[in-house]
C-alpha atoms as a PDB file:
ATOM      1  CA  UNK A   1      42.215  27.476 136.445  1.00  0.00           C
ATOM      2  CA  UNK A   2      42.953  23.657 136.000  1.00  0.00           C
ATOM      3  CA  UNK A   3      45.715  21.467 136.953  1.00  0.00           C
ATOM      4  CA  UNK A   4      47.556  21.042 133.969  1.00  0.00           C
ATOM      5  CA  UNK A   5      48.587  17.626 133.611  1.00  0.00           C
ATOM      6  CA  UNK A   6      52.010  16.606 132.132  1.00  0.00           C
ATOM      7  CA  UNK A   7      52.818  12.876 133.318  1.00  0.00           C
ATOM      8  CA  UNK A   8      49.452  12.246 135.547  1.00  0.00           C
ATOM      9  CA  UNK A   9      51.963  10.238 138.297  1.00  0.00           C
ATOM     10  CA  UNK A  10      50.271   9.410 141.521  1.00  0.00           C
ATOM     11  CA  UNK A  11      51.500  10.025 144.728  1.00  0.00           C
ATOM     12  CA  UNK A  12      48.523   7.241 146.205  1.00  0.00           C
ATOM     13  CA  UNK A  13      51.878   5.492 148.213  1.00  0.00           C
ATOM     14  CA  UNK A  14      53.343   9.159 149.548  1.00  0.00           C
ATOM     15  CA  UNK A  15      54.421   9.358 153.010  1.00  0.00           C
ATOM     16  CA  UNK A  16      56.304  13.022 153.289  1.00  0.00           C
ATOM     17  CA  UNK A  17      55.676  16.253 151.390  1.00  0.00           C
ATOM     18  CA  UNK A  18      58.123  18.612 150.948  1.00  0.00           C
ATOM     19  CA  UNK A  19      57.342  22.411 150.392  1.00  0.00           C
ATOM     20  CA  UNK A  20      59.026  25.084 149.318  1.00  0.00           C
ATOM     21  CA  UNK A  21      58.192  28.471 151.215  1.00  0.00           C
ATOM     22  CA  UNK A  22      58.318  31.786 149.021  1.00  0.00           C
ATOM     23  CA  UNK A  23      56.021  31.660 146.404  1.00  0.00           C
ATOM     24  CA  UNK A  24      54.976  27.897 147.066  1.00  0.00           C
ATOM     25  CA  UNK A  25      53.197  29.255 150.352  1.00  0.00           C
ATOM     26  CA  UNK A  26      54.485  32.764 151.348  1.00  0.00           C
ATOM     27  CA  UNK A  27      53.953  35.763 149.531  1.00  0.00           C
ATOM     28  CA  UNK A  28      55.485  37.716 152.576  1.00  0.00           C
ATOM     29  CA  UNK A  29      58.693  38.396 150.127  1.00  0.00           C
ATOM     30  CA  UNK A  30      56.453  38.844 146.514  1.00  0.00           C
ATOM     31  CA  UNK A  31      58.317  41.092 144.737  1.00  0.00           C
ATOM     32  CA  UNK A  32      62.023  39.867 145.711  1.00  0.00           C
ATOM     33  CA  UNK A  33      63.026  39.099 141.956  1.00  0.00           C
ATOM     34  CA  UNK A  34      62.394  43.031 141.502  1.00  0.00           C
ATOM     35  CA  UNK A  35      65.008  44.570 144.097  1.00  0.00           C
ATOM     36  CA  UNK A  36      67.223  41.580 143.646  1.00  0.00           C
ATOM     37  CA  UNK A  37      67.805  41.848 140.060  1.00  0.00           C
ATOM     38  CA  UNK A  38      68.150  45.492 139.815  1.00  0.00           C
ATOM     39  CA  UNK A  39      70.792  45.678 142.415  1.00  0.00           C
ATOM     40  CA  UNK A  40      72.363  42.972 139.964  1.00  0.00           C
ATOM     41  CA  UNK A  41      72.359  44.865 137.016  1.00  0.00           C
ATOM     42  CA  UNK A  42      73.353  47.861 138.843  1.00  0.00           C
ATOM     43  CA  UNK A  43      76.639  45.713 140.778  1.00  0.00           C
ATOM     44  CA  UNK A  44      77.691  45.365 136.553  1.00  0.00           C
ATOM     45  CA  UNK A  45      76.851  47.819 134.954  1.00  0.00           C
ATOM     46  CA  UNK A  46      79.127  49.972 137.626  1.00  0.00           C
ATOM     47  CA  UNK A  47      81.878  47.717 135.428  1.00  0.00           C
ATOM     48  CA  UNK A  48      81.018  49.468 132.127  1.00  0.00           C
ATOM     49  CA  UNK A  49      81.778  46.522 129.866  1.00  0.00           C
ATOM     50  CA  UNK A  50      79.750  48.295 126.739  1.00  0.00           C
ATOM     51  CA  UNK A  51      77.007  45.821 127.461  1.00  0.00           C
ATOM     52  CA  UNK A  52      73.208  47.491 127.454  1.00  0.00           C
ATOM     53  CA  UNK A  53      70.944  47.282 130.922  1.00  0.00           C
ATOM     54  CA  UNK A  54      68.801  44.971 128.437  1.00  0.00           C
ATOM     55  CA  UNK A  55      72.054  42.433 128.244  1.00  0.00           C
ATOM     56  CA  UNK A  56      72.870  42.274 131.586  1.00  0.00           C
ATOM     57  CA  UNK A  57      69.061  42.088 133.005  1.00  0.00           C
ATOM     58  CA  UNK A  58      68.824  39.354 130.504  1.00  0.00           C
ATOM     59  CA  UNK A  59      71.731  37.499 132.314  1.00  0.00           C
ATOM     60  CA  UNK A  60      71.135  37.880 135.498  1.00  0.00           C
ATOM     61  CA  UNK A  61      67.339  36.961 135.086  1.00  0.00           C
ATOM     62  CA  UNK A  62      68.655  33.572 133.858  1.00  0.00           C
ATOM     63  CA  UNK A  63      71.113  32.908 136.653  1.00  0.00           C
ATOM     64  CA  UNK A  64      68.785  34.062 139.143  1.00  0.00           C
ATOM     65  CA  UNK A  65      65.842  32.343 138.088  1.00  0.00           C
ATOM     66  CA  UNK A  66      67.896  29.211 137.420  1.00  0.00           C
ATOM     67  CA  UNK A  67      69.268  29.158 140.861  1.00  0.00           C
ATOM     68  CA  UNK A  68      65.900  30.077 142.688  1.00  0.00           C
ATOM     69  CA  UNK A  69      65.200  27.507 145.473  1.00  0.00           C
ATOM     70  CA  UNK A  70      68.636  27.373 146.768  1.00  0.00           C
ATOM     71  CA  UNK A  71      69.813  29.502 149.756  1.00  0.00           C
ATOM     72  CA  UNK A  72      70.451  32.893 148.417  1.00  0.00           C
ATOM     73  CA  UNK A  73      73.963  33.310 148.908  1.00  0.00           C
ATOM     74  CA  UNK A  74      74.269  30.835 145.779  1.00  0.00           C
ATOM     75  CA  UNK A  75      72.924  33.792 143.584  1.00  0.00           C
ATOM     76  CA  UNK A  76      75.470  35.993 145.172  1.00  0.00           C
ATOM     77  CA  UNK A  77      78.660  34.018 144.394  1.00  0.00           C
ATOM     78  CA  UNK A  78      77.178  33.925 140.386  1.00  0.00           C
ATOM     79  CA  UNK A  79      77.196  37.814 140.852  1.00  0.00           C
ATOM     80  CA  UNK A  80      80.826  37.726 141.679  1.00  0.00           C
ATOM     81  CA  UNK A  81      81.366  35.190 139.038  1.00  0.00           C
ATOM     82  CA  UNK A  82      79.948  37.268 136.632  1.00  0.00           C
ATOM     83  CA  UNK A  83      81.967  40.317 138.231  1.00  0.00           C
ATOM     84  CA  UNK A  84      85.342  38.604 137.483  1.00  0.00           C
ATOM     85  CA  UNK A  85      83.913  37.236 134.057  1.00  0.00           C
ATOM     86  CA  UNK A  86      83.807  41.169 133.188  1.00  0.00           C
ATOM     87  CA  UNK A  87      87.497  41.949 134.534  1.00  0.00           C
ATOM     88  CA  UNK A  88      86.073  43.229 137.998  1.00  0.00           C
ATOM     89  CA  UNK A  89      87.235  42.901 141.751  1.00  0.00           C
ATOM     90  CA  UNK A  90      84.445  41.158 143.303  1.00  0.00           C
ATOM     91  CA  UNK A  91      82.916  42.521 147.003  1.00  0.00           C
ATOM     92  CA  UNK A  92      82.712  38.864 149.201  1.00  0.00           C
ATOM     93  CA  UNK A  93      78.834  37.239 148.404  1.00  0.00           C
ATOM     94  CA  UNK A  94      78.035  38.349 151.674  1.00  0.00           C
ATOM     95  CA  UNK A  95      77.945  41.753 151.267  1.00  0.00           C
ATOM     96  CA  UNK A  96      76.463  41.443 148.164  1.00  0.00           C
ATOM     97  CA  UNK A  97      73.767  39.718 150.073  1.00  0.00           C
ATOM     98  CA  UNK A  98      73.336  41.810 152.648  1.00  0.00           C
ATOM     99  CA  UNK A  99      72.952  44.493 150.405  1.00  0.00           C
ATOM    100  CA  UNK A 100      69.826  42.870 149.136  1.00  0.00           C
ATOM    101  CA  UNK A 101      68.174  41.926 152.375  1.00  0.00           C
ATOM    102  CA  UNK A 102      68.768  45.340 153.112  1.00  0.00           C
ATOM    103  CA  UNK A 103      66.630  46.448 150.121  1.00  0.00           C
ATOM    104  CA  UNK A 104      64.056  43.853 150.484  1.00  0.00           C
ATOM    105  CA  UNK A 105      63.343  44.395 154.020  1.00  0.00           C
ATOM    106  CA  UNK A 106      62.879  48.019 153.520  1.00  0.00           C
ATOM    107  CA  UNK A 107      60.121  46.435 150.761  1.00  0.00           C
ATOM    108  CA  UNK A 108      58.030  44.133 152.809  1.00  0.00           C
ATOM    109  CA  UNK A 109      58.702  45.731 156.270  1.00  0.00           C
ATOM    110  CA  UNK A 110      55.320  47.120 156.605  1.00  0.00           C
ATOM    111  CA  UNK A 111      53.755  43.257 155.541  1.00  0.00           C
ATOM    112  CA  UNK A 112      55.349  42.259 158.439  1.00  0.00           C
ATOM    113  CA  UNK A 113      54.420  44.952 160.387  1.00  0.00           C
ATOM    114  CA  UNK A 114      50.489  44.126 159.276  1.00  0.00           C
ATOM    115  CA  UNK A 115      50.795  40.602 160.015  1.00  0.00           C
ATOM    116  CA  UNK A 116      52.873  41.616 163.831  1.00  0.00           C
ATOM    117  CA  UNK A 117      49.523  43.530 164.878  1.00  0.00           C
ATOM    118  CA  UNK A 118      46.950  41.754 163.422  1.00  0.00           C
ATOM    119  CA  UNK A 119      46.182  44.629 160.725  1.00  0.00           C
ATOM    120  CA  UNK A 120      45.957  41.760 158.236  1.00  0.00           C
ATOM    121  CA  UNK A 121      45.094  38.208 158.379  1.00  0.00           C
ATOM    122  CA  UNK A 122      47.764  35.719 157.807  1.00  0.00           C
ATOM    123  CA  UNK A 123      45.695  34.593 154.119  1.00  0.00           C
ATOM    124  CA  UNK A 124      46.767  37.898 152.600  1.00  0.00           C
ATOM    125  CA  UNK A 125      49.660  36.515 152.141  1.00  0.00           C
ATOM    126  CA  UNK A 126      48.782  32.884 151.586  1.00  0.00           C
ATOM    127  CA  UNK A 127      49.174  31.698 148.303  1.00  0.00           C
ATOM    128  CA  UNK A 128      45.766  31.302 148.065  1.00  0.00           C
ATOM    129  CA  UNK A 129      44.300  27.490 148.971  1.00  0.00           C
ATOM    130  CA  UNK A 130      47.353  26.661 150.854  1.00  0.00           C
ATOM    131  CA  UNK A 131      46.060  26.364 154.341  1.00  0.00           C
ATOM    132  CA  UNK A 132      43.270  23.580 153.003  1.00  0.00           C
ATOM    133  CA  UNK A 133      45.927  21.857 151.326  1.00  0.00           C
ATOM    134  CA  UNK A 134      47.943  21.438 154.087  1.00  0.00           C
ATOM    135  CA  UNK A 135      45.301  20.285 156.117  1.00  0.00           C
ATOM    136  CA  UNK A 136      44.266  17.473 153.654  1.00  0.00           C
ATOM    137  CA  UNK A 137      47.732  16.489 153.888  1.00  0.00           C
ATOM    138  CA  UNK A 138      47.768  16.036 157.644  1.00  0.00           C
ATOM    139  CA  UNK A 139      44.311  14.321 156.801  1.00  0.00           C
ATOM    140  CA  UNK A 140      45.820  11.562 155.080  1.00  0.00           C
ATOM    141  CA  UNK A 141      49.357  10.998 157.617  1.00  0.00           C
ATOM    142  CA  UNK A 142      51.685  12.171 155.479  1.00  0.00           C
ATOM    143  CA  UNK A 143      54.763  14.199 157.339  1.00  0.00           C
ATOM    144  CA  UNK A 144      55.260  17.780 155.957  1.00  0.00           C
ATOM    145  CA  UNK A 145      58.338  19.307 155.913  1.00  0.00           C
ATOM    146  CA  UNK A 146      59.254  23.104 154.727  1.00  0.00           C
ATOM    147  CA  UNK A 147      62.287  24.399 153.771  1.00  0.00           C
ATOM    148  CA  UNK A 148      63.763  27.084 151.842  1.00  0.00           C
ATOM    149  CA  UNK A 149      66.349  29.360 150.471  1.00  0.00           C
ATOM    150  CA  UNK A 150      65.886  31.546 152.819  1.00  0.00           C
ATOM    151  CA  UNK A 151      67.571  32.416 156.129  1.00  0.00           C
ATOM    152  CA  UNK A 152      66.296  30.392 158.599  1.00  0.00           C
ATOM    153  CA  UNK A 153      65.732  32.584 161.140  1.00  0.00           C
ATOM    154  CA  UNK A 154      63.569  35.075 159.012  1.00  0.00           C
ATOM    155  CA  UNK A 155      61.377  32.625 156.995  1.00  0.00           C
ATOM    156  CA  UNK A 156      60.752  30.901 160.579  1.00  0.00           C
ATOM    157  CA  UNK A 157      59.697  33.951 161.842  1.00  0.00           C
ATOM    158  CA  UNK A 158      57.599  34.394 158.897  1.00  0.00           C
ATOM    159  CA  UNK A 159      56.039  31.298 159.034  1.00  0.00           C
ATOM    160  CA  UNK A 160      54.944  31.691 162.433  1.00  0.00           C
ATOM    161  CA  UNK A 161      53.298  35.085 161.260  1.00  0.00           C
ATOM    162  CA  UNK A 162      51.481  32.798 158.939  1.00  0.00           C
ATOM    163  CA  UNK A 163      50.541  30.060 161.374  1.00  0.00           C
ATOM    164  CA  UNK A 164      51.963  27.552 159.226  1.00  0.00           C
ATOM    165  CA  UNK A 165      54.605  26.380 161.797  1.00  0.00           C
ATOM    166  CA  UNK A 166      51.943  23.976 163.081  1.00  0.00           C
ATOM    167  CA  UNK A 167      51.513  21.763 159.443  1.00  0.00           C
ATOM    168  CA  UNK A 168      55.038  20.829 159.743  1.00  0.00           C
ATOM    169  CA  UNK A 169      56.114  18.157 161.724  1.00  0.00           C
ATOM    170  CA  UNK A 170      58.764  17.275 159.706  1.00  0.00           C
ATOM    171  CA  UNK A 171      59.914  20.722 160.463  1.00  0.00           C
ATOM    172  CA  UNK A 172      60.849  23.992 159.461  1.00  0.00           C
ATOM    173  CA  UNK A 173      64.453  24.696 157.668  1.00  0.00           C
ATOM    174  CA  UNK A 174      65.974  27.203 155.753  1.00  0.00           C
ATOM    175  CA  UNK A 175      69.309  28.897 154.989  1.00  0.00           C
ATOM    176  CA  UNK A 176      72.270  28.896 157.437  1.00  0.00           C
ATOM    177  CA  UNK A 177      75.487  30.682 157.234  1.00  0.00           C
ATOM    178  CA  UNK A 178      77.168  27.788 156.608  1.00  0.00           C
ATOM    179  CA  UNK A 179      75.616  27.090 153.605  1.00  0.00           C
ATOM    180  CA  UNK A 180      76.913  24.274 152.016  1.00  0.00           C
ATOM    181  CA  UNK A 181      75.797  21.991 155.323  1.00  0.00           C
ATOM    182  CA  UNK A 182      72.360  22.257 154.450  1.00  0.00           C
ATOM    183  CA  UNK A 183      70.144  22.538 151.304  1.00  0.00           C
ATOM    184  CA  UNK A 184      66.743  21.188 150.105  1.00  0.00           C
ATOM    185  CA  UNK A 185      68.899  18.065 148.580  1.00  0.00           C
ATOM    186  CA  UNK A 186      70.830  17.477 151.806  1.00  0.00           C
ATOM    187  CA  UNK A 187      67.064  17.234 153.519  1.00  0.00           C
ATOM    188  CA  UNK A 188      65.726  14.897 151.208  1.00  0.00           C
ATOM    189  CA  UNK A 189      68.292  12.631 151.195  1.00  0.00           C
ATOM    190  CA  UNK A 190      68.276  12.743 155.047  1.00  0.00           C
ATOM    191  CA  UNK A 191      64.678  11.595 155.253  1.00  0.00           C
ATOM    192  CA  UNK A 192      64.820   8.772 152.732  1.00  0.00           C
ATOM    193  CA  UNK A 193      68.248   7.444 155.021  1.00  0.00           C
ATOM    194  CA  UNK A 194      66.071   7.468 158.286  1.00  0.00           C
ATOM    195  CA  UNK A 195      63.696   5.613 156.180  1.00  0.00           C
ATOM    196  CA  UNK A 196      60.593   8.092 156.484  1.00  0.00           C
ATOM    197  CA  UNK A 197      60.143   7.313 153.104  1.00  0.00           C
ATOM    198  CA  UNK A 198      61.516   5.942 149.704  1.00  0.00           C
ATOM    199  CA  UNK A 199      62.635   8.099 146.775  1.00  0.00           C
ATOM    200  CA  UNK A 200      58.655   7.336 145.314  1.00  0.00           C
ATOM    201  CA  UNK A 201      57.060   8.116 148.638  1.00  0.00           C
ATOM    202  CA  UNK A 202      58.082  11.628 148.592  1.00  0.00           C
ATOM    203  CA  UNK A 203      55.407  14.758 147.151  1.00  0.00           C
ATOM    204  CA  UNK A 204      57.245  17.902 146.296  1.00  0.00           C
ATOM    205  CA  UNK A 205      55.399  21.364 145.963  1.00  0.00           C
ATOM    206  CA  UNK A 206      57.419  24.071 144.445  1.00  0.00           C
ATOM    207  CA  UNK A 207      57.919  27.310 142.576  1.00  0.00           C
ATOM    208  CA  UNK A 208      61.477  26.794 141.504  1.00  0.00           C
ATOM    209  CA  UNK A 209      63.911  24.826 139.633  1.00  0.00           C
ATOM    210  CA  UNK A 210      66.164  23.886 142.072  1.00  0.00           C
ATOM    211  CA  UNK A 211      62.985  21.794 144.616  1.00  0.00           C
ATOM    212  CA  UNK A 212      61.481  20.331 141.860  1.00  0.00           C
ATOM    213  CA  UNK A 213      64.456  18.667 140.474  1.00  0.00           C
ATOM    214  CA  UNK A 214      65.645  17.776 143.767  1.00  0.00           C
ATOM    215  CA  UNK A 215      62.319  16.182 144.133  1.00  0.00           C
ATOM    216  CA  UNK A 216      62.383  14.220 140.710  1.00  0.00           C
ATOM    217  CA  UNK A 217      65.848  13.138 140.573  1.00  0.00           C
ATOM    218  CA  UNK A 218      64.875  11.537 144.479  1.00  0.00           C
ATOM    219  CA  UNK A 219      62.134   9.566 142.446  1.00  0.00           C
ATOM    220  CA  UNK A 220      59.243  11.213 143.826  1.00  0.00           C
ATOM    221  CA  UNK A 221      56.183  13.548 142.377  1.00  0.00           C
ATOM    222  CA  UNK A 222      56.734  16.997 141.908  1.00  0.00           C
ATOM    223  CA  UNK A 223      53.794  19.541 141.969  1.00  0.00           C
ATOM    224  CA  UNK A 224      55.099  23.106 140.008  1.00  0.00           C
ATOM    225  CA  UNK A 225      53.802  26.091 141.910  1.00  0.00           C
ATOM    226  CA  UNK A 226      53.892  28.528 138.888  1.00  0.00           C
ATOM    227  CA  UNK A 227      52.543  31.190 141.085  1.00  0.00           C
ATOM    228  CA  UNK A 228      51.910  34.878 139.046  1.00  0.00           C
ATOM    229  CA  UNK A 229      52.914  36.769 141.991  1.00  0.00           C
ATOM    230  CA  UNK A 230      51.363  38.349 144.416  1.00  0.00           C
ATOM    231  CA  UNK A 231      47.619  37.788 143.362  1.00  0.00           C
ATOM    232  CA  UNK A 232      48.879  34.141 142.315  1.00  0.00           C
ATOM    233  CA  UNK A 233      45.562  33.823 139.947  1.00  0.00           C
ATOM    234  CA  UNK A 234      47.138  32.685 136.603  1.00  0.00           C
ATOM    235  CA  UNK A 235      50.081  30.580 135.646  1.00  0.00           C
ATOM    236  CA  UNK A 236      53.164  32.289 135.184  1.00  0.00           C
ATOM    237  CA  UNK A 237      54.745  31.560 132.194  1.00  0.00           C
ATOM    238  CA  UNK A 238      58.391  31.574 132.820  1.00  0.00           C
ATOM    239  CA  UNK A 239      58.287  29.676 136.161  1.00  0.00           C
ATOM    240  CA  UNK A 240      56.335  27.179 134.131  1.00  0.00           C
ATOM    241  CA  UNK A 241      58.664  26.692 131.518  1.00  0.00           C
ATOM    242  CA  UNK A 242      61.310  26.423 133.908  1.00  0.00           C
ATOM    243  CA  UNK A 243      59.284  23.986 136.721  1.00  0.00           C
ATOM    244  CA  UNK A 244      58.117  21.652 133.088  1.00  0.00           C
ATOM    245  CA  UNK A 245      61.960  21.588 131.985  1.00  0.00           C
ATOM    246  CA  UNK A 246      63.043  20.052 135.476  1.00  0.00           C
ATOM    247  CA  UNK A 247      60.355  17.201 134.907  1.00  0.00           C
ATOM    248  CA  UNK A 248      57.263  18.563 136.967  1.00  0.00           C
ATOM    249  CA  UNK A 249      54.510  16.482 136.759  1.00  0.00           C
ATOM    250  CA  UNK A 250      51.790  19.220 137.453  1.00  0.00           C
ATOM    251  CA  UNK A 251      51.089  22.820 137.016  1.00  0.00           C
ATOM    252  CA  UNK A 252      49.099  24.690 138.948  1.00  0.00           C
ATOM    253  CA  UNK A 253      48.607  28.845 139.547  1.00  0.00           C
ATOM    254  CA  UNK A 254      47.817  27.805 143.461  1.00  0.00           C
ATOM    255  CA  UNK A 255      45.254  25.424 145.456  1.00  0.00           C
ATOM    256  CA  UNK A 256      42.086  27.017 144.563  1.00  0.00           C
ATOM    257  CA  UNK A 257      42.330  23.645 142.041  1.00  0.00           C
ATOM    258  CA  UNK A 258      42.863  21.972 145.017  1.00  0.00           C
ATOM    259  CA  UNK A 259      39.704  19.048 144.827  1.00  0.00           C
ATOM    260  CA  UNK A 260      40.930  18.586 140.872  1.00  0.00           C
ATOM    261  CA  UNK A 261      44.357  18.137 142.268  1.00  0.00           C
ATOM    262  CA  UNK A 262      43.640  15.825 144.840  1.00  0.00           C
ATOM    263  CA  UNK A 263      41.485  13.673 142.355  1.00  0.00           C
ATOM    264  CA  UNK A 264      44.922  13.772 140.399  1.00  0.00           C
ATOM    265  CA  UNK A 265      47.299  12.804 142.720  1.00  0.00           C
ATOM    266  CA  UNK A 266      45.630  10.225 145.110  1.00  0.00           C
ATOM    267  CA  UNK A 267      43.407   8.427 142.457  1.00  0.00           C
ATOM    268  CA  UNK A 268      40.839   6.188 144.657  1.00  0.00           C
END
């Protein structure tokens, strides 16, 4: 598929790219939205509010989607929002987010397990193209950072699995307890203050919301991953409406586009 084109911005003057890690690179954790927003639905329809499972998926597919990108604790405080909203007690975010790792793990374990021994090569679970796009990257200078939503100390795991680790210069972040000393905005404004780069010398490559605008309101270019999870071949529609309302300037399904791309972002 082609790179659709929405504002055809250059990034010809970019110094740093920023990536996002599940579903912009990893597809370790495909599948996430489906035990997350289950256990949501479940957590309120325990409340009995008269509201159908169709309702409450409905919400919680919003908030979640709309709050993709940041650490995932954020999505567990709107659960207990939405608890008290319906006249509930609330359990602490914490548990609620435990309760989901819990679940997911139990989902990808034996991914893990296939990438630990070797049983599978780290590209099964590559978005696919991403290991020659990083590599052009490098190719041209610029600094690559990664950082997610997730907890640090399982997505850098995971991206050693990958052998991605080695792209990143930058380096490799993700969620901390402490969550409110470190998100994908903190980062960015971080490297433009060490002057890395300006605001319009930053390329962003994302599958949510939250990175892309992040990336946008900095000043930079913002590539939306709209990756159909897990065989990432087509757009998905709903990311892409989301990634094009947050001012992406591209969409692509992954970097199998990746020569069009290039062509697109560094004209010659």
């Amino acid at each position: 598929m082609a790179v659709e084109i929405l504002t055809g911005a250059a990034a010809s003057h970019a110094k740093v790219a920023l990536f996002d890690f599940d579903g912009t690179l990893s597809l370790i954790r495909a599948g996430w939205f489906d035990v997350m927003v289950p256990m949501m639905v479940e957590v309120l329809a325990s409340l009995r509010t008269g509201e159908s499972e169709e309702e409450l998926e409905r919400t919680v597919r919003e908030f979640v989607y709309r709050l993709t990108g940041k650490q995932t604790i954020y999505q567990m405080i709107e659960l207990a929002r939405q608890v008290e909203l319906r006249g509930g007690k609330p359990e602490d975010p914490l548990v609620y987010k435990y309760r989901y790792l819990d679940r997911l793990h139990a989902r990808i374990r034996h991914r893990i397990e296939e990438l630990e021994t070797g049983a599978a090569p780290p590209e099964k679970y590559l978005v696919p193209g991403s290991r020659a796009l990083l590599e052009r990257l490098r190719a041209r200078g610029l600094k690559l950072y990664l950082a997610s939503g997730t907890d640090q100390d399982f997505m850098r795991r995971e991206a050693e699995l990958l052998r991605l680790t080695e792209y990143f210069d930058g380096g490799v972040f993700g969620a901390l307890d402490d969550y409110k000393s470190f998100s994908k905005r903190i980062l960015i404004e971080r490297i433009i203050g060490r002057a890395e780069c300006a605001g319009n010398e930053l390329l962003g490559f994302g599958d949510g919301y939250v990175e892309i605008e992040n990336v946008k309101t900095a000043g930079g270019v913002a590539v939306g991953v709209a990756t159909d999870e897990p065989e990432c071949l087509r757009v998905d529609e709903w990311k892409r409406n989301r990634l094009v309302s947050v001012g992406a300037d591209y969409i692509i399904p992954n970097y199998l586009c990746l020569d069009e791309l290039e062509r697109c972002l560094f004209p010659e």
